[in-house]
PDB file of N, CA and C in Angstrom:
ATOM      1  N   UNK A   1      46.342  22.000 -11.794  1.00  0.00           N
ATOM      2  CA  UNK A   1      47.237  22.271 -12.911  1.00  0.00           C
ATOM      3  C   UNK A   1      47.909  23.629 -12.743  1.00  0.00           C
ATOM      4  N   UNK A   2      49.566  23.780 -12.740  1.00  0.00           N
ATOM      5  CA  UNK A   2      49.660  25.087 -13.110  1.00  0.00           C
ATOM      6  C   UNK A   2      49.672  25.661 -14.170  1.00  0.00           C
ATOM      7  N   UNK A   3      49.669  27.065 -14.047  1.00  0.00           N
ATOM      8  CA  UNK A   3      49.753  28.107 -15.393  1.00  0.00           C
ATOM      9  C   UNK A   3      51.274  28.309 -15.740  1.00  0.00           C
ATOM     10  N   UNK A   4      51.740  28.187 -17.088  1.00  0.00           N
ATOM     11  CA  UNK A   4      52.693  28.587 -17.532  1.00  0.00           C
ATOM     12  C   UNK A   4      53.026  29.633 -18.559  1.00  0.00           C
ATOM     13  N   UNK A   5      53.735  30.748 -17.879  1.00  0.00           N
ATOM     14  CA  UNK A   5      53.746  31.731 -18.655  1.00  0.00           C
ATOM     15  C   UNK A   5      55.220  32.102 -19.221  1.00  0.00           C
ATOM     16  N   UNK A   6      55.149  32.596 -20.721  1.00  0.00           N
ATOM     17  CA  UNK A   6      56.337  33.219 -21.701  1.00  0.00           C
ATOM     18  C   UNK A   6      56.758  34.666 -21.499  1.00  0.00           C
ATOM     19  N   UNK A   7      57.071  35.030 -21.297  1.00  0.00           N
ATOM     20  CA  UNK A   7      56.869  36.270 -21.899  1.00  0.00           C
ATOM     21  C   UNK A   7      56.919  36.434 -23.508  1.00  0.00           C
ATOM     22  N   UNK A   8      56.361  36.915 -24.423  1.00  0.00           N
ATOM     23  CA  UNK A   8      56.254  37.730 -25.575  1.00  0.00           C
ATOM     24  C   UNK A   8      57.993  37.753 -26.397  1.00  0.00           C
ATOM     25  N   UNK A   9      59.106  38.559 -25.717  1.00  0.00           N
ATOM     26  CA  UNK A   9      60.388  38.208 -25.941  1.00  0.00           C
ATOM     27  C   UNK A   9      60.545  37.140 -26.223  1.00  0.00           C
ATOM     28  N   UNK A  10      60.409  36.017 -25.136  1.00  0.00           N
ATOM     29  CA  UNK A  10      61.345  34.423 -25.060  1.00  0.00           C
ATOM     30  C   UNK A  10      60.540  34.225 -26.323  1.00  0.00           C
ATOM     31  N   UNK A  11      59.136  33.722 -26.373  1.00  0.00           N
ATOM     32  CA  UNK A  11      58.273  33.757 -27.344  1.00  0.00           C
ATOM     33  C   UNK A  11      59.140  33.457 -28.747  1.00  0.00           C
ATOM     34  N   UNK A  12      59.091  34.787 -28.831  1.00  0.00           N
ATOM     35  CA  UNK A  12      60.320  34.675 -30.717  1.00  0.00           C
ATOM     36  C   UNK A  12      61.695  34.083 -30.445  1.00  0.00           C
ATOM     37  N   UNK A  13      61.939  34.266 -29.253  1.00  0.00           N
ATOM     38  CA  UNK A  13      63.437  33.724 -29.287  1.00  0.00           C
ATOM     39  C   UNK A  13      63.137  31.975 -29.274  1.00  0.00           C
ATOM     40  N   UNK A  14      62.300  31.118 -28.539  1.00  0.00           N
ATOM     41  CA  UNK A  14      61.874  29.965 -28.856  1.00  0.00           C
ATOM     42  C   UNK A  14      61.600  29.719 -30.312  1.00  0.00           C
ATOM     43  N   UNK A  15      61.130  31.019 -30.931  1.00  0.00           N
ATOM     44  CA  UNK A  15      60.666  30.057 -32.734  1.00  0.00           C
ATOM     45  C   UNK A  15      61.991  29.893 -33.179  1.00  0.00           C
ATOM     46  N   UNK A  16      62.869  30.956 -32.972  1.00  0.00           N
ATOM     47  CA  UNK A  16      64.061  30.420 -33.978  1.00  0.00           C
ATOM     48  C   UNK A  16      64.969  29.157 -33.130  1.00  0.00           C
ATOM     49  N   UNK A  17      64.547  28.556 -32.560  1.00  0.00           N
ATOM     50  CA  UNK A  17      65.162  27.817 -32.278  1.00  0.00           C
ATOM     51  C   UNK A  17      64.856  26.299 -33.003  1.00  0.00           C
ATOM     52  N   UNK A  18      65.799  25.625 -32.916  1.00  0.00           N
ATOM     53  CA  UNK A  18      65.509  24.183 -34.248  1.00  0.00           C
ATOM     54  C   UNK A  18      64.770  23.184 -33.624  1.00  0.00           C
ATOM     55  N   UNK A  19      63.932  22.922 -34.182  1.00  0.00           N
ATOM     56  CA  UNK A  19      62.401  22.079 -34.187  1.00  0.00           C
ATOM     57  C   UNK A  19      62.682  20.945 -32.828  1.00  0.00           C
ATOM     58  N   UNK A  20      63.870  20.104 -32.590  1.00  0.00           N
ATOM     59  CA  UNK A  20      64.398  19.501 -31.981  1.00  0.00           C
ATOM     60  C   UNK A  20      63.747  20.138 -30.651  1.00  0.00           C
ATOM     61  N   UNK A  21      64.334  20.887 -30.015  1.00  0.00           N
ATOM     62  CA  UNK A  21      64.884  21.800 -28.905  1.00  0.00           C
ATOM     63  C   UNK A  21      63.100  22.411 -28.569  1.00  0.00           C
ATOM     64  N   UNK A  22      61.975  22.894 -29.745  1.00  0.00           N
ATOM     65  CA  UNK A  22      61.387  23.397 -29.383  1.00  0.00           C
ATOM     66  C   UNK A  22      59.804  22.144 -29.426  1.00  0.00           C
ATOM     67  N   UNK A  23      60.460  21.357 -29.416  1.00  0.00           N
ATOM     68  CA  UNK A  23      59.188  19.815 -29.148  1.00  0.00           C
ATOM     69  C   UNK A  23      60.279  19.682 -27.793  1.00  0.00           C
ATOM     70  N   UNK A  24      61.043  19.676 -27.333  1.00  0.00           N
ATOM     71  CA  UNK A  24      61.718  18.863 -26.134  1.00  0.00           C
ATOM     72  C   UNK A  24      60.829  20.459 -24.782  1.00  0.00           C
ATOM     73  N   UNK A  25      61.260  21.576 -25.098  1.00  0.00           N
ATOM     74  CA  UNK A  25      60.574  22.742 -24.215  1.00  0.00           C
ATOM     75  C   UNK A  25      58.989  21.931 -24.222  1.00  0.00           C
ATOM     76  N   UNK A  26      58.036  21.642 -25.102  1.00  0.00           N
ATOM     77  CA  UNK A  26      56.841  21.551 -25.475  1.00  0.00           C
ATOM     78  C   UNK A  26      56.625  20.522 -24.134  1.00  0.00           C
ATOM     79  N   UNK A  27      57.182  19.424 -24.347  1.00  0.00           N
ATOM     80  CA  UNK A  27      57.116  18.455 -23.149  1.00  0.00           C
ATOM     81  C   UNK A  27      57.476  18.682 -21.888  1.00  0.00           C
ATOM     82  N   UNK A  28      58.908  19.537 -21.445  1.00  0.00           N
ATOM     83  CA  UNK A  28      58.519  20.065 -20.250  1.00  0.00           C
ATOM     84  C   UNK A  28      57.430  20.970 -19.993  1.00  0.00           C
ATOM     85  N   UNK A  29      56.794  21.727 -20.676  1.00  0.00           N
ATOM     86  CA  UNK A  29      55.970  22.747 -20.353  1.00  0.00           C
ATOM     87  C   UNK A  29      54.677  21.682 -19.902  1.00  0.00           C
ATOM     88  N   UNK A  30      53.958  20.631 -20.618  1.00  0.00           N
ATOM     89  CA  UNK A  30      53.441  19.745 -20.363  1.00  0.00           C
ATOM     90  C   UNK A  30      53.807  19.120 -19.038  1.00  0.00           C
ATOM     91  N   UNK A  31      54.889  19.123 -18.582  1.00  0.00           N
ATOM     92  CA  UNK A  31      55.428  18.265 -17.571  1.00  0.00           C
ATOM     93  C   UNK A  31      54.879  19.377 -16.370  1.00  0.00           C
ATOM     94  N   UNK A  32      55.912  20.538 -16.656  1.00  0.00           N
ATOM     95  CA  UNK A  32      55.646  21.652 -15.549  1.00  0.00           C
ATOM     96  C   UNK A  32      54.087  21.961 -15.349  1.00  0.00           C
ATOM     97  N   UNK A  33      53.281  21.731 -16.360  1.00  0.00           N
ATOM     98  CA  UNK A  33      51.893  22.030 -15.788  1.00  0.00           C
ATOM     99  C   UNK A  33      51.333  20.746 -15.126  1.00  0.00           C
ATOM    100  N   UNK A  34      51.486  19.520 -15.387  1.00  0.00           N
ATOM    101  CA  UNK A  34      50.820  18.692 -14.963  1.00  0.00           C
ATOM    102  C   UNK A  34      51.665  18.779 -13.185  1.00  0.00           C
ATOM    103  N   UNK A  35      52.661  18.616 -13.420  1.00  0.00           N
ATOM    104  CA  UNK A  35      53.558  18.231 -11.979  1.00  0.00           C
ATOM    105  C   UNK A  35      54.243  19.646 -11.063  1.00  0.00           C
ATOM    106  N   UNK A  36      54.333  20.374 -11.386  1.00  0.00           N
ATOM    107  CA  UNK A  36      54.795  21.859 -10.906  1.00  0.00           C
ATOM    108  C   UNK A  36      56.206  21.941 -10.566  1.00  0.00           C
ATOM    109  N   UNK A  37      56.754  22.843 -10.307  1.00  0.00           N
ATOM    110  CA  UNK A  37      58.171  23.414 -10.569  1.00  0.00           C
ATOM    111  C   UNK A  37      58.989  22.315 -10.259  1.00  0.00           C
ATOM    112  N   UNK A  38      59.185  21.357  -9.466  1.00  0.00           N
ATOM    113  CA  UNK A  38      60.139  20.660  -9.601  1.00  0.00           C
ATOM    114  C   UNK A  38      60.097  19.397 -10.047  1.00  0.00           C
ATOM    115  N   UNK A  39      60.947  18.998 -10.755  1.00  0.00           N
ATOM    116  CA  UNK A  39      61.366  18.073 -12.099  1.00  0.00           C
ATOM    117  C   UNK A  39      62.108  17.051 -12.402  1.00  0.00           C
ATOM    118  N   UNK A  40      62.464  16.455 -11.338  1.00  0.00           N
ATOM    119  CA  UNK A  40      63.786  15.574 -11.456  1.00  0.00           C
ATOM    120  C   UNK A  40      63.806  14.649 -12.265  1.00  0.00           C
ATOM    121  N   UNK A  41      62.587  14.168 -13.027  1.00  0.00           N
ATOM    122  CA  UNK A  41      62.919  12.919 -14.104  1.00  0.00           C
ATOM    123  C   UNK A  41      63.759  14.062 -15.255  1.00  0.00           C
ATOM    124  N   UNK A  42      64.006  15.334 -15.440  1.00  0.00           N
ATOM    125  CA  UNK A  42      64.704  15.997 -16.672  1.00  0.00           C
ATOM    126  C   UNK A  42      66.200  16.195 -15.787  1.00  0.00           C
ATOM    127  N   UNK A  43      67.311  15.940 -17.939  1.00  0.00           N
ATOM    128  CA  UNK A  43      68.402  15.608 -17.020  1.00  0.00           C
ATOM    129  C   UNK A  43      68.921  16.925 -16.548  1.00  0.00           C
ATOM    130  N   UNK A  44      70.168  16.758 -15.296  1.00  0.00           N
ATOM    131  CA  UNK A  44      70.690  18.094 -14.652  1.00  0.00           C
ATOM    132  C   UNK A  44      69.670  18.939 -14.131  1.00  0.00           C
ATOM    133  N   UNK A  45      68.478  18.511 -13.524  1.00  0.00           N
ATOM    134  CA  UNK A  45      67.513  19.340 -12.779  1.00  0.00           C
ATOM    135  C   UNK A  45      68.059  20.148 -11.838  1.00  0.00           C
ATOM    136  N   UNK A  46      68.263  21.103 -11.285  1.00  0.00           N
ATOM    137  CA  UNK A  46      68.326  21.677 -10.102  1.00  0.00           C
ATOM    138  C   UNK A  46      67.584  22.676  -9.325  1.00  0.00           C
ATOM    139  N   UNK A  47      68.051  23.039  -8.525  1.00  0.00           N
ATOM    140  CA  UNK A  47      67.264  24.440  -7.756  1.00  0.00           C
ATOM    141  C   UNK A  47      68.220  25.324  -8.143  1.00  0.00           C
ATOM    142  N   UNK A  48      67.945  26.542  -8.245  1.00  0.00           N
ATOM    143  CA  UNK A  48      68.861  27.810  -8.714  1.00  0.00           C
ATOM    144  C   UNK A  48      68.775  28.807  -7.193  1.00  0.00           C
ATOM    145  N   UNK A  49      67.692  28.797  -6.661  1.00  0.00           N
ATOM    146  CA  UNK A  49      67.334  29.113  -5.980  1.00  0.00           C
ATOM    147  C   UNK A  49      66.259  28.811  -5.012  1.00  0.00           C
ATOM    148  N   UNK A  50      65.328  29.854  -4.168  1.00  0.00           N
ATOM    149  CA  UNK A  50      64.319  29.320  -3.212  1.00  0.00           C
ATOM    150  C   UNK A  50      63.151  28.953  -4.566  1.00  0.00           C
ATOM    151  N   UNK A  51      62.945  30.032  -5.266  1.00  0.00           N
ATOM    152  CA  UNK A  51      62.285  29.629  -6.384  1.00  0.00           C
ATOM    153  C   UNK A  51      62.542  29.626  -7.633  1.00  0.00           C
ATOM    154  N   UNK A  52      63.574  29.129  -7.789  1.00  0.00           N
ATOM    155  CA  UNK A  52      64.221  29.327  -9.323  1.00  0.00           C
ATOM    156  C   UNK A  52      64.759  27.353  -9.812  1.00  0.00           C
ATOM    157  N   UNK A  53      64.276  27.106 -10.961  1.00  0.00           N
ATOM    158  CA  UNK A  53      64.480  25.674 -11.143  1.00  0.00           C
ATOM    159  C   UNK A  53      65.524  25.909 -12.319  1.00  0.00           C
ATOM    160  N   UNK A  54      66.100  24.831 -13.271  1.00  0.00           N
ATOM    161  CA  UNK A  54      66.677  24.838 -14.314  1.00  0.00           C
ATOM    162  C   UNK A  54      66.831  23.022 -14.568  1.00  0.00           C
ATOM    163  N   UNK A  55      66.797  22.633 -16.074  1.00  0.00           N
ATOM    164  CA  UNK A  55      67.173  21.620 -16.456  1.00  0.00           C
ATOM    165  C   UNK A  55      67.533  21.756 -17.743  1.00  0.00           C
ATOM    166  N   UNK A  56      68.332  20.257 -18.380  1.00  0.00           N
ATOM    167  CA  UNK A  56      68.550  20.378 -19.609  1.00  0.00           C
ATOM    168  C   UNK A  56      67.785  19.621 -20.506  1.00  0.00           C
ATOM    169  N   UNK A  57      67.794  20.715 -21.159  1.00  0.00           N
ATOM    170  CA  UNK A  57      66.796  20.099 -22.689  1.00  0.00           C
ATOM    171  C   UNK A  57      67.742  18.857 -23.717  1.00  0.00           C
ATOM    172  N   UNK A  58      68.686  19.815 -23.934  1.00  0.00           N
ATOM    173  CA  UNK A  58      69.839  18.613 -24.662  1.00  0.00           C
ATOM    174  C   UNK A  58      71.109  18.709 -23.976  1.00  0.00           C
ATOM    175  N   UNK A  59      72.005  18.588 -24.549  1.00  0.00           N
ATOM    176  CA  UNK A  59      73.445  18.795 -23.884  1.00  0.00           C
ATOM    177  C   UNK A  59      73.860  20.253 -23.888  1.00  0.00           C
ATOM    178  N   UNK A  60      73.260  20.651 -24.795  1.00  0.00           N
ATOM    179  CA  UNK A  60      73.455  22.301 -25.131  1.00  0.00           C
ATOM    180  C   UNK A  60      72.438  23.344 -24.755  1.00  0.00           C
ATOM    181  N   UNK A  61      71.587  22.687 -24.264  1.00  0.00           N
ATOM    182  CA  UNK A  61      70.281  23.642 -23.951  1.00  0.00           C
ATOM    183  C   UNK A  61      69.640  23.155 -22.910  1.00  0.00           C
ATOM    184  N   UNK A  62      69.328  24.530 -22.246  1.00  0.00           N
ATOM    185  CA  UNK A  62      69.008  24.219 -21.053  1.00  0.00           C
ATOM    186  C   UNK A  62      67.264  25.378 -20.785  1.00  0.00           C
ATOM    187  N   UNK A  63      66.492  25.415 -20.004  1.00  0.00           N
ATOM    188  CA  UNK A  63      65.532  25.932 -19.757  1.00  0.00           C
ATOM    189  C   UNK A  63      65.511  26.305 -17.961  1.00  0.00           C
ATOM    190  N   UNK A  64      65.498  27.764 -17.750  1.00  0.00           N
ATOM    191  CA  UNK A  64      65.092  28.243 -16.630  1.00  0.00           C
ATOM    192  C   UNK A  64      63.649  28.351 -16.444  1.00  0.00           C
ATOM    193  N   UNK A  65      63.336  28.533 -15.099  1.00  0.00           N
ATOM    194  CA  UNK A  65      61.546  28.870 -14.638  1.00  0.00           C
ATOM    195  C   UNK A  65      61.920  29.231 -13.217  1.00  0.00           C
ATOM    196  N   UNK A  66      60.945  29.706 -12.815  1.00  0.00           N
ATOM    197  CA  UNK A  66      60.352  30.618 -11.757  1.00  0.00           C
ATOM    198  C   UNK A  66      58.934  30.391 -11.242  1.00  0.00           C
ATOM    199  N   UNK A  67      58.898  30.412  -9.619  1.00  0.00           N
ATOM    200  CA  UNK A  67      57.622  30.238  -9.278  1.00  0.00           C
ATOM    201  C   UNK A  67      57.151  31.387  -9.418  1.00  0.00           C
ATOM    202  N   UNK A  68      55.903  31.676  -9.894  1.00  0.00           N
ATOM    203  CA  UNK A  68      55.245  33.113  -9.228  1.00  0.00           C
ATOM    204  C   UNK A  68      54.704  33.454  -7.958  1.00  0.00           C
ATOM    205  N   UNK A  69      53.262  32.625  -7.886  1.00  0.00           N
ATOM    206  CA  UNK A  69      52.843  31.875  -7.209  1.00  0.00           C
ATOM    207  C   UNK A  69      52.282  30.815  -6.715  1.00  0.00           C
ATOM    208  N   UNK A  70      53.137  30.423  -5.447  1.00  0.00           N
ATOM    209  CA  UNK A  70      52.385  28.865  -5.094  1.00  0.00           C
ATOM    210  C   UNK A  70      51.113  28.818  -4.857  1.00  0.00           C
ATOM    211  N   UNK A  71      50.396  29.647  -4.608  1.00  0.00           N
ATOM    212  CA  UNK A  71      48.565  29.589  -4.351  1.00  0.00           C
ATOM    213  C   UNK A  71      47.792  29.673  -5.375  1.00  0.00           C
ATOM    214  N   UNK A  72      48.482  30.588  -6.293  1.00  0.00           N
ATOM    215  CA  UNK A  72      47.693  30.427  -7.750  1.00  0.00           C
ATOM    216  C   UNK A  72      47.956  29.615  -8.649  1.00  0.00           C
ATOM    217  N   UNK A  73      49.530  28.986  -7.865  1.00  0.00           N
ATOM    218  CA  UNK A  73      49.680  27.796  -9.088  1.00  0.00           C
ATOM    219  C   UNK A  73      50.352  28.828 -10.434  1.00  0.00           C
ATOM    220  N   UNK A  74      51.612  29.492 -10.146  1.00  0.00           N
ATOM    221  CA  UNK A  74      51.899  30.177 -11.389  1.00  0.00           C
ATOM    222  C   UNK A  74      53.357  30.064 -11.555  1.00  0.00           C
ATOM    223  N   UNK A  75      53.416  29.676 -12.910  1.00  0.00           N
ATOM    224  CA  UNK A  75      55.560  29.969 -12.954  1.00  0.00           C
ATOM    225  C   UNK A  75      55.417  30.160 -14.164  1.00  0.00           C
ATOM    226  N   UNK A  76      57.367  30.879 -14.378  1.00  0.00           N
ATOM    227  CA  UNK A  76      56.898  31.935 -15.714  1.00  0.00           C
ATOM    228  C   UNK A  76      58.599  31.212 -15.770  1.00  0.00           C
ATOM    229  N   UNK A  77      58.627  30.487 -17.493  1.00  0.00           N
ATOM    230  CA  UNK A  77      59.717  30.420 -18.076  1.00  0.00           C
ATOM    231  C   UNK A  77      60.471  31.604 -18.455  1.00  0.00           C
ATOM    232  N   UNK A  78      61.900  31.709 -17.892  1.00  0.00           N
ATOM    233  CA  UNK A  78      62.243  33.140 -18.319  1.00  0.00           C
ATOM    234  C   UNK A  78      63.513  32.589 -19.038  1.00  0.00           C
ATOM    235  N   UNK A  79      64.016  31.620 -19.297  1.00  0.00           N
ATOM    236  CA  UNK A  79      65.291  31.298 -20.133  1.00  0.00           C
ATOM    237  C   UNK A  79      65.379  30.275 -20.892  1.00  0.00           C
ATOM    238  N   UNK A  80      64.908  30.074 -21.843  1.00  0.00           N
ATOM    239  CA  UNK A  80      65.393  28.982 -23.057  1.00  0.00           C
ATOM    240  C   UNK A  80      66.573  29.509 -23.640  1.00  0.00           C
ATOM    241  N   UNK A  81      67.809  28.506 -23.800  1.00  0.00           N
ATOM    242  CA  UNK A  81      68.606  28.697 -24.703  1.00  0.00           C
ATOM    243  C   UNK A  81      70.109  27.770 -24.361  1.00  0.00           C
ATOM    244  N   UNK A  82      71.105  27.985 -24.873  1.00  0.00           N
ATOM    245  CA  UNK A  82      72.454  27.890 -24.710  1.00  0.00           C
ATOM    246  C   UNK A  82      72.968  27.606 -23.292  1.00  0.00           C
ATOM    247  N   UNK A  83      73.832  26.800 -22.931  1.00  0.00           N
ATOM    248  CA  UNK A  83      74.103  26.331 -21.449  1.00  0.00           C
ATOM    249  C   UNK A  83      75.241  27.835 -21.322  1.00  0.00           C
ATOM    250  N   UNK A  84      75.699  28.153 -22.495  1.00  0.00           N
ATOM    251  CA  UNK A  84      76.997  28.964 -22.503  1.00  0.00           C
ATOM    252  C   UNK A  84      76.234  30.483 -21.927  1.00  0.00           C
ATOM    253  N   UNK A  85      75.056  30.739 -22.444  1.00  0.00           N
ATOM    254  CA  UNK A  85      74.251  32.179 -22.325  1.00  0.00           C
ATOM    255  C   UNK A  85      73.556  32.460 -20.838  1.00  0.00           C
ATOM    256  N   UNK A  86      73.303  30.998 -20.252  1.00  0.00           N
ATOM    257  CA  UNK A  86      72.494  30.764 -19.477  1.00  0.00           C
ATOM    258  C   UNK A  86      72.744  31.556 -17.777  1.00  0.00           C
ATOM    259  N   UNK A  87      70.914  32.437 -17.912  1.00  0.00           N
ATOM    260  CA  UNK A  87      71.701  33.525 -16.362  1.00  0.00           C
ATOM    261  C   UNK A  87      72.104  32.717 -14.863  1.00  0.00           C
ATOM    262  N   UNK A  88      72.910  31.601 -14.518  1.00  0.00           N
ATOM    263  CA  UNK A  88      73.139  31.655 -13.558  1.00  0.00           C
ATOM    264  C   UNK A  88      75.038  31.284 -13.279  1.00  0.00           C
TER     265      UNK A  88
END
């Protein structure tokens, strides 16, 4: 199983987000721990990078992650939000 980590920031920025959006994160996070960084049953999956993933939650929202590490089994969500806000 991997570990999935928030930071504290995203954290509050996930509560205000509408109930919708934050049960759809809930299930990838479920997904990302059972299956690990890459995701293709979620829609618009891609690679961002060597270790950087992204998919969409709805049409408007999208979720970044990051491997930490592959030996410990670690990735750290660093972007919930807006396709418009979104760092890539």
């Amino acid at each position: 199983m991997w570990e999935i980590k928030i930071k504290r920031k995203l954290t509050r920025l996930i509560v205000a987000l509408p109930d919708r959006i934050q049960a759809r994160l809930a299930a990838l996070r479920n997904d990302l721990r059972a299956d690990g960084p890459e995701q293709p049953s979620w829609p618009n999956y891609s690679k961002l990078g060597a270790n950087e993933h992204h998919c969409h939650l709805t049409h408007h929202y999208v979720a970044c992650w990051r491997v930490l590490s592959e030996t410990e089994m670690e990735l750290e969500v660093y972007y919930v939000g807006t396709r418009e806000n979104a760092p890539y």
